[in-house]
Protein backbone atom coordinates (compact mmCIF):
# COMPACT_ATOMS: atom_id res chain seq x y z
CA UNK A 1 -34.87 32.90 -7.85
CA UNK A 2 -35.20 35.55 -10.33
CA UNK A 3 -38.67 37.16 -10.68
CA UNK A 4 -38.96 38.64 -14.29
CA UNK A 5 -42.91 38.98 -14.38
CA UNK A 6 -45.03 39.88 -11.56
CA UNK A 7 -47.50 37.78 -11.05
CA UNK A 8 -46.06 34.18 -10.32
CA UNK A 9 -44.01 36.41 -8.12
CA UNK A 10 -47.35 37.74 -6.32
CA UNK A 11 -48.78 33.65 -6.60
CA UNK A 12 -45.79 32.57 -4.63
CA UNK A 13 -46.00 35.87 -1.59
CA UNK A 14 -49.72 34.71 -1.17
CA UNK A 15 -48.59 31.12 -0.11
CA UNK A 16 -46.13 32.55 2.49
CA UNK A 17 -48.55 34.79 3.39
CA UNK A 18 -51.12 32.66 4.31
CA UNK A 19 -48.52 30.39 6.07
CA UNK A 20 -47.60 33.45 8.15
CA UNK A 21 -51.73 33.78 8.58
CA UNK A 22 -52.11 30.20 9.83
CA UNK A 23 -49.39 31.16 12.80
CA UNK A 24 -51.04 34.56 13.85
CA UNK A 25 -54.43 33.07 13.53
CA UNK A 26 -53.16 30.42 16.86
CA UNK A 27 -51.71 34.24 19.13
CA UNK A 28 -54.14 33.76 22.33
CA UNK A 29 -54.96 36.91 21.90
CA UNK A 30 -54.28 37.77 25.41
CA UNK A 31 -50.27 37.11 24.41
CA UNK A 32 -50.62 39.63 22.04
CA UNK A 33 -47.97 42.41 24.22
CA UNK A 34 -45.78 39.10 25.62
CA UNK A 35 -42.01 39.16 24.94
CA UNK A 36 -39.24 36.60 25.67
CA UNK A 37 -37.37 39.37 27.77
CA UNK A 38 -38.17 43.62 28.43
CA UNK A 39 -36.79 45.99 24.99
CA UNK A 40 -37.87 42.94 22.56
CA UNK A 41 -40.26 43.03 20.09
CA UNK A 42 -43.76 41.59 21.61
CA UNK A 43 -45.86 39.16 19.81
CA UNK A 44 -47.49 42.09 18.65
CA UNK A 45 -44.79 43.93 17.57
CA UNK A 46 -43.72 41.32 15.36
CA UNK A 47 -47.09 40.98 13.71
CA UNK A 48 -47.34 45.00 13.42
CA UNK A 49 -43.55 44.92 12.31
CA UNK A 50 -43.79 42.33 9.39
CA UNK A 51 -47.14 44.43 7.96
CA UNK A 52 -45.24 47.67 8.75
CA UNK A 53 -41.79 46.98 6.75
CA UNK A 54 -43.96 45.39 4.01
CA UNK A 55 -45.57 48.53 3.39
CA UNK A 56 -43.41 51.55 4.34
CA UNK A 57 -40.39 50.18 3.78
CA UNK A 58 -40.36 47.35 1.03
CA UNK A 59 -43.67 48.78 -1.02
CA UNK A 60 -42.35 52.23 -0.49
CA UNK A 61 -38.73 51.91 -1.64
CA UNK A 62 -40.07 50.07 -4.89
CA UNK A 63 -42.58 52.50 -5.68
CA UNK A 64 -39.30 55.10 -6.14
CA UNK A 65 -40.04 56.68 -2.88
CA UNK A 66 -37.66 56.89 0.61
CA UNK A 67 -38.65 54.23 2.91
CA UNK A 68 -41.29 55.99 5.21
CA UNK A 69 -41.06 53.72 8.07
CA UNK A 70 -41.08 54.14 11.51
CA UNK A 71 -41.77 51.17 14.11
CA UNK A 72 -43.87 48.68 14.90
CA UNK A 73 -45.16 50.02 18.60
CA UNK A 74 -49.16 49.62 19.74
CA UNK A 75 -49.97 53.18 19.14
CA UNK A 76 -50.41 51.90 15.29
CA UNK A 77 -52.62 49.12 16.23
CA UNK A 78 -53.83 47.57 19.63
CA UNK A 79 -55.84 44.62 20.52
CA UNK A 80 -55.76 41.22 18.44
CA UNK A 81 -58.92 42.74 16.02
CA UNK A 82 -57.36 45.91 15.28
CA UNK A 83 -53.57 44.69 14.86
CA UNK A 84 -54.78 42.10 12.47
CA UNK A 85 -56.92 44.27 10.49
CA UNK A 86 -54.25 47.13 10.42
CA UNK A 87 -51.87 43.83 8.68
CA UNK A 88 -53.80 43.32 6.29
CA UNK A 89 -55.09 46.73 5.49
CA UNK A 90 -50.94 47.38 4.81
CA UNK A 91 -50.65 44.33 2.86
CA UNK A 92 -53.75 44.42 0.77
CA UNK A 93 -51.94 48.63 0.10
CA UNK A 94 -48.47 47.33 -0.71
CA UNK A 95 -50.12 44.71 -3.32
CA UNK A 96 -51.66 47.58 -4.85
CA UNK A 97 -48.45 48.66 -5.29
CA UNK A 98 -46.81 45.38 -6.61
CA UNK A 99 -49.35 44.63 -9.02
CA UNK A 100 -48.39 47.67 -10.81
CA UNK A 101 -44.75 46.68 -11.35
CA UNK A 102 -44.09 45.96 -15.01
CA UNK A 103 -41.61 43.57 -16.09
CA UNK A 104 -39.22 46.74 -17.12
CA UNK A 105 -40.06 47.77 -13.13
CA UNK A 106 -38.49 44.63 -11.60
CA UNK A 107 -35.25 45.40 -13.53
CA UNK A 108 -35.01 48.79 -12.25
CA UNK A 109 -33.44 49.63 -9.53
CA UNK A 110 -34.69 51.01 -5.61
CA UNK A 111 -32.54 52.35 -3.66
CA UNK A 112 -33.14 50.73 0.15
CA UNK A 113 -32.59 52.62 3.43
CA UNK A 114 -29.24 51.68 3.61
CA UNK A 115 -28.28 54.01 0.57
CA UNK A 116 -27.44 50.68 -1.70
CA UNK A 117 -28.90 50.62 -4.97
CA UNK A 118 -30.84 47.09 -5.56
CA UNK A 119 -32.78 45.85 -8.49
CA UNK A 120 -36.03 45.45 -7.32
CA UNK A 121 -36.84 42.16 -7.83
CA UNK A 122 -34.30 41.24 -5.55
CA UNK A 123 -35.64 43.96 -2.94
CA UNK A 124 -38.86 41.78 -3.80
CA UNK A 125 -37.12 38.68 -3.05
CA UNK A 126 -35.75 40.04 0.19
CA UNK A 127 -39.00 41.08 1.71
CA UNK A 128 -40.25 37.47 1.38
CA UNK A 129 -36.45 36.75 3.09
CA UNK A 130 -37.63 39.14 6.48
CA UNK A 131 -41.17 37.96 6.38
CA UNK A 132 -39.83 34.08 6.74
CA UNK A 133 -37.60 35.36 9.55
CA UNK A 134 -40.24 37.18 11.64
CA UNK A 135 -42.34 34.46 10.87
CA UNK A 136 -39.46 32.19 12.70
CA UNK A 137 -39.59 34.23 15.22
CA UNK A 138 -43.20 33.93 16.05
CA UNK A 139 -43.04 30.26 15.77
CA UNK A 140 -40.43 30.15 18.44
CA UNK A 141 -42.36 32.94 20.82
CA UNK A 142 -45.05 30.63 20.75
CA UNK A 143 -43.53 27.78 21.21
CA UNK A 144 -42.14 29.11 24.54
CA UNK A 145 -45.86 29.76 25.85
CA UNK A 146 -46.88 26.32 25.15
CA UNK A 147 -48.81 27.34 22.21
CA UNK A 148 -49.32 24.84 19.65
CA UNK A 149 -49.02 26.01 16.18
CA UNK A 150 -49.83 24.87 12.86
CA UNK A 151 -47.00 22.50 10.50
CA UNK A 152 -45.95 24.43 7.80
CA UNK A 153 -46.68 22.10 5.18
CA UNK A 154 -49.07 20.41 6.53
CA UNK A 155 -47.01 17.87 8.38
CA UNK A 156 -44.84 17.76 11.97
CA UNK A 157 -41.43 16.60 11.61
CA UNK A 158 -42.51 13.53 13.68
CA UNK A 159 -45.04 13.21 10.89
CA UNK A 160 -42.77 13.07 7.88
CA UNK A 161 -40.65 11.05 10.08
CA UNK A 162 -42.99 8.46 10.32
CA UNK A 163 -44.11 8.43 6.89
CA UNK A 164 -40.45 8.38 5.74
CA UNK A 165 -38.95 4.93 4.24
């Protein structure tokens, strides 16, 4: 997918957005700091890390500045309210960002943390890539603590299975 203009692009990020929405919106809030084993990212830090990338990393890099981030740990947010807030505070900053890109923007090129010089509509492309993973992640976290979380589409596999020839 090649994004030439900005806002389908910004259309298509508020779908997976509010798929990634739908999951947090099921954390039991009192899983917020669980993790499958000690040193991984918590439920948490996944949620902080996804808003945190967005912004000082993705948002940063394509606004022609170094990527500015630097974790994903609760002294940024703590407590279900505040880390949910504090996401989409970031997000709702980085779109401020995005919605300035002009088509002459997206064929420009970022340079990304790693020192490699991108265009930035794929750097665009890949942020939607990490959110998807993390977003993977989070389904599998909570499917370990018995949580049960929303279809993605709108139907279960058993679902589609059913309704299938």
């Amino acid at each position: 997918m090649e994004i030439t203009t900005i806002q389908p692009f910004l259309e298509y990020y508020d779908k997976v957005r509010a798929r990634t929405l739908r999951l947090i919106e099921v954390v039991p809030p009192a899983q917020l700091d669980w993790a499958y084993r000690p040193g991984k990212f918590s439920i948490g830090d996944q949620i902080r890390h996804i808003a945190t990338i967005e912004r000082y990393m993705f948002a940063e890099t394509i606004a022609g500045r170094k990527s500015a981030y630097q974790g994903c740990g609760k002294d940024l947010a703590d407590g279900y309210d505040n880390v949910l807030a504090f996401f989409h505070q970031l997000h709702t900053q980085s779109l401020d960002i995005f919605r300035g890109l002009s088509d002459e923007d997206l064929q420009r090129t970022c340079t990304t943390p790693g020192n490699i010089n991108m265009r930035t509509w794929k750097w665009l492309r890949a942020m939607v890539e990490h959110e998807i993973h993390h977003r993977g992640e989070l389904y599998i976290y909570l499917n370990l603590l018995g949580v049960k979380t929303p279809p993605m589409y709108g139907l279960t596999s058993e679902e589609v299975a059913q309704n299938s020839i």
